[in-house]
Protein backbone atom coordinates (compact mmCIF):
# COMPACT_ATOMS: atom_id res chain seq x y z
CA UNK A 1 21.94 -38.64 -34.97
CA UNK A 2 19.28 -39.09 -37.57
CA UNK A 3 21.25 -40.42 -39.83
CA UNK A 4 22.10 -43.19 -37.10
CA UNK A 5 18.37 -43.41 -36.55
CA UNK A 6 17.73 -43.96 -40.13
CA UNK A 7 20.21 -46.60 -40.61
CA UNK A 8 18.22 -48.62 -37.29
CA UNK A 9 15.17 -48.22 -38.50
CA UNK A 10 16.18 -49.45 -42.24
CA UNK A 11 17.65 -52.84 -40.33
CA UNK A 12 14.40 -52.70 -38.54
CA UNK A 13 12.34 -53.17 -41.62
CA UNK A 14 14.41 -56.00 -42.68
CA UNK A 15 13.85 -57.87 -39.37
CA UNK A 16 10.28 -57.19 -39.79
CA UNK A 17 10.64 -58.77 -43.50
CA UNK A 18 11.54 -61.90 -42.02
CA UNK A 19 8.77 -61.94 -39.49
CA UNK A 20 6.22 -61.23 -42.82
CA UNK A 21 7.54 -63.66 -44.73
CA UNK A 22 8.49 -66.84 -42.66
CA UNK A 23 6.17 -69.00 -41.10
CA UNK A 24 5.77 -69.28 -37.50
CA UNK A 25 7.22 -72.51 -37.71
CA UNK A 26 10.49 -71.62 -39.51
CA UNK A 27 10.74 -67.76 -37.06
CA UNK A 28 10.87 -71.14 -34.24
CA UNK A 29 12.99 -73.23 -36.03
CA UNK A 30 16.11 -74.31 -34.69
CA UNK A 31 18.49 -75.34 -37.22
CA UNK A 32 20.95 -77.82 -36.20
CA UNK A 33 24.40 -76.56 -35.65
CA UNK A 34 22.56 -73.03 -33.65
CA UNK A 35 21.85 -71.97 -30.71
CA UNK A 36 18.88 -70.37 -31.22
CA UNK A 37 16.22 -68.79 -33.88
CA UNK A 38 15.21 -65.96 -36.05
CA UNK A 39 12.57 -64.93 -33.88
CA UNK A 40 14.80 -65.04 -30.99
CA UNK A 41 17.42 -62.73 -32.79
CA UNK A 42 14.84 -59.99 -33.79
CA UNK A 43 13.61 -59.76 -30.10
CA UNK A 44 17.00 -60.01 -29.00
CA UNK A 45 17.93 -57.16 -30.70
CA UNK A 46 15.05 -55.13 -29.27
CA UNK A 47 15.99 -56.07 -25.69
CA UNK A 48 19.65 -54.99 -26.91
CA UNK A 49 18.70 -51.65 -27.36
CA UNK A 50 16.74 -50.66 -24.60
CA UNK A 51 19.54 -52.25 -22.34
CA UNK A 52 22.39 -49.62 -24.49
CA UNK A 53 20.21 -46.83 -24.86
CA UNK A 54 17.83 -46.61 -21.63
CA UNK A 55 18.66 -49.12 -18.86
CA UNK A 56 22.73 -47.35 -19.15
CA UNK A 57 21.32 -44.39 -19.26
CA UNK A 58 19.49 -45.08 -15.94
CA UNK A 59 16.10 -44.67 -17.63
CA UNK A 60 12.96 -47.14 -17.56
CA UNK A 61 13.24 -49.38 -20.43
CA UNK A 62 10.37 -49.57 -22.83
CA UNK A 63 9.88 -53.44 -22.54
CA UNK A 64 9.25 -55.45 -19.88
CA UNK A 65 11.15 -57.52 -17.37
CA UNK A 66 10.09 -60.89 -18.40
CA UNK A 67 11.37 -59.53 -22.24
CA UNK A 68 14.46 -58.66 -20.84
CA UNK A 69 15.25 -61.82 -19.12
CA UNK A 70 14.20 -63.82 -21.92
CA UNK A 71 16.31 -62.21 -24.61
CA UNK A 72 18.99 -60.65 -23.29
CA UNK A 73 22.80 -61.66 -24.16
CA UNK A 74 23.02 -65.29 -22.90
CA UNK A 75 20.12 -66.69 -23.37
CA UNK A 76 18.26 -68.65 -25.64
CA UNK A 77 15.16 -69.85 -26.67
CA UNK A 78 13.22 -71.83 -24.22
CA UNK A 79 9.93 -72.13 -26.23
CA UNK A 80 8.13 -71.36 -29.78
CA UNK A 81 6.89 -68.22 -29.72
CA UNK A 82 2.79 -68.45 -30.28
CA UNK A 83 1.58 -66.05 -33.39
CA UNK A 84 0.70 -63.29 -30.80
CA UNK A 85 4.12 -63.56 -29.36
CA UNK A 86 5.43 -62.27 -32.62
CA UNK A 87 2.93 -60.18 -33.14
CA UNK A 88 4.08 -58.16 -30.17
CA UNK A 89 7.75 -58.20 -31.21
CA UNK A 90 7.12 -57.22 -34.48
CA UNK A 91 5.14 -53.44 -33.22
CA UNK A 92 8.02 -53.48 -30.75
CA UNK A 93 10.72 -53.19 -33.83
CA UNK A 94 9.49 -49.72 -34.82
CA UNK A 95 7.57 -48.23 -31.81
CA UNK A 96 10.65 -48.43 -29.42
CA UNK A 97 12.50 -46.77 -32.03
CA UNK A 98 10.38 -44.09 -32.11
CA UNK A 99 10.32 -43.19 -28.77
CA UNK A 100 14.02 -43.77 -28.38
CA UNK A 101 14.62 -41.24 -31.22
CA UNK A 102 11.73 -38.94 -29.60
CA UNK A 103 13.38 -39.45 -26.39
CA UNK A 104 16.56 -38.20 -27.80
CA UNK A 105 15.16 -35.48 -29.24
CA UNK A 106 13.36 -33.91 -25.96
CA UNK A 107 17.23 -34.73 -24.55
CA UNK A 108 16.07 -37.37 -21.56
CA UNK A 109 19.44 -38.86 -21.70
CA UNK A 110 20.78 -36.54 -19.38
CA UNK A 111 23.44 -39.28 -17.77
CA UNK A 112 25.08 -42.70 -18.50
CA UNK A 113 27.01 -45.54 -16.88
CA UNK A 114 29.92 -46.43 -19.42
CA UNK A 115 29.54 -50.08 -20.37
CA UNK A 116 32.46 -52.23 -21.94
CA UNK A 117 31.42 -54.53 -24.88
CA UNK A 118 32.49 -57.58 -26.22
CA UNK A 119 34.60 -56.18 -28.57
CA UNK A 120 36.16 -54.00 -25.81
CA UNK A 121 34.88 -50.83 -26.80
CA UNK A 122 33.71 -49.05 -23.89
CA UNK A 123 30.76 -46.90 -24.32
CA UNK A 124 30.67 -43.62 -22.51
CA UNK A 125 26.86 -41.73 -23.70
CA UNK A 126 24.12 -42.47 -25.26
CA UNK A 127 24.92 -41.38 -28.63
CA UNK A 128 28.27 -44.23 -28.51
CA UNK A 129 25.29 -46.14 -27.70
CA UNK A 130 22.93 -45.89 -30.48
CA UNK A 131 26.13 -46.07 -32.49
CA UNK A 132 27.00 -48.98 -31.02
CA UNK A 133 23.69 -50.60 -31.60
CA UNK A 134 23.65 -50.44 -35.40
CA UNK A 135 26.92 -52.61 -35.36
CA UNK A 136 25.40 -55.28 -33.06
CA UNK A 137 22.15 -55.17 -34.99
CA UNK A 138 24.01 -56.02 -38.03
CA UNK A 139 25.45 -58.86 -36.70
CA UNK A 140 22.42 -60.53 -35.57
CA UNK A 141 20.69 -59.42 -38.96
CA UNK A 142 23.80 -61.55 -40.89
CA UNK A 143 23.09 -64.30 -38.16
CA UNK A 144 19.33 -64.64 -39.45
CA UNK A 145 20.16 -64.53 -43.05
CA UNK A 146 22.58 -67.71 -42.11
CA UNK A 147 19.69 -69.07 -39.81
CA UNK A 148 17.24 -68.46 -43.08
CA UNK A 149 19.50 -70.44 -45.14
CA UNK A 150 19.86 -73.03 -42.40
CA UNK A 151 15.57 -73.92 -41.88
């Protein structure tokens, strides 16, 4: 699995590219023709994770509530983020990582609910999941390079 680990955290630093680079006005940005924003895409794909990896898993997630019911598959953005905001999201694309893959090491993901996705795979264990989770991350990362183009 490390070389699945290495492949998330590699997106990871991308997203966190974007976040370095942009202005908080154009991570906000709605460009017309989308449904939502950069900013919203890189803490969607946090939420993603810890939904695949811990919530399936039957584990404590390492983000909160509030994150998860703001960014989690159908939603959208209902406000521009303040600086802090993003400052937050940005630490959470590489510490929740870390744990996940220290989780994974110490073997915590002892049981999992199978989940079907929208591409009708089903996934069965965790490992599917982290799997899993480089694909959608990849989408969302070739979303934001069409949402950088768009602002």
């Amino acid at each position: 699995m490390d070389w699945a680990f290495d492949i998330t955290m590699k997106n990871r630093k991308l997203f966190n590219s974007f976040i370095e680079n942009l202005s908080l006005q154009e991570l906000n940005k709605i460009p017309q023709g989308f449904n939502n924003n950069i900013i919203w895409n890189i803490a969607h794909v946090i939420v993603t994770q810890q939904l695949l990896v811990y919530y399936l898993s039957g584990l404590p997630t390492l983000v909160s509530q509030d994150m998860i019911d703001s960014y989690r598959k159908e939603t959208k953005p209902n406000h521009n983020l303040s600086q802090a905001e993003i400052d937050a999201i940005k630490n959470l694309l590489f510490s929740t990582i870390d744990k996940t893959k220290e989780d994974y090491d110490a073997k915590i993901f002892q049981s999992y609910n199978q989940y079907t996705v929208t591409t009708k795979n089903t996934i069965r264990n965790v490992e599917e999941a982290i799997e899993f989770n480089n694909f959608h991350e990849g989408i969302h990362l070739g979303y934001i390079l069409a949402l950088r183009k768009s602002i």
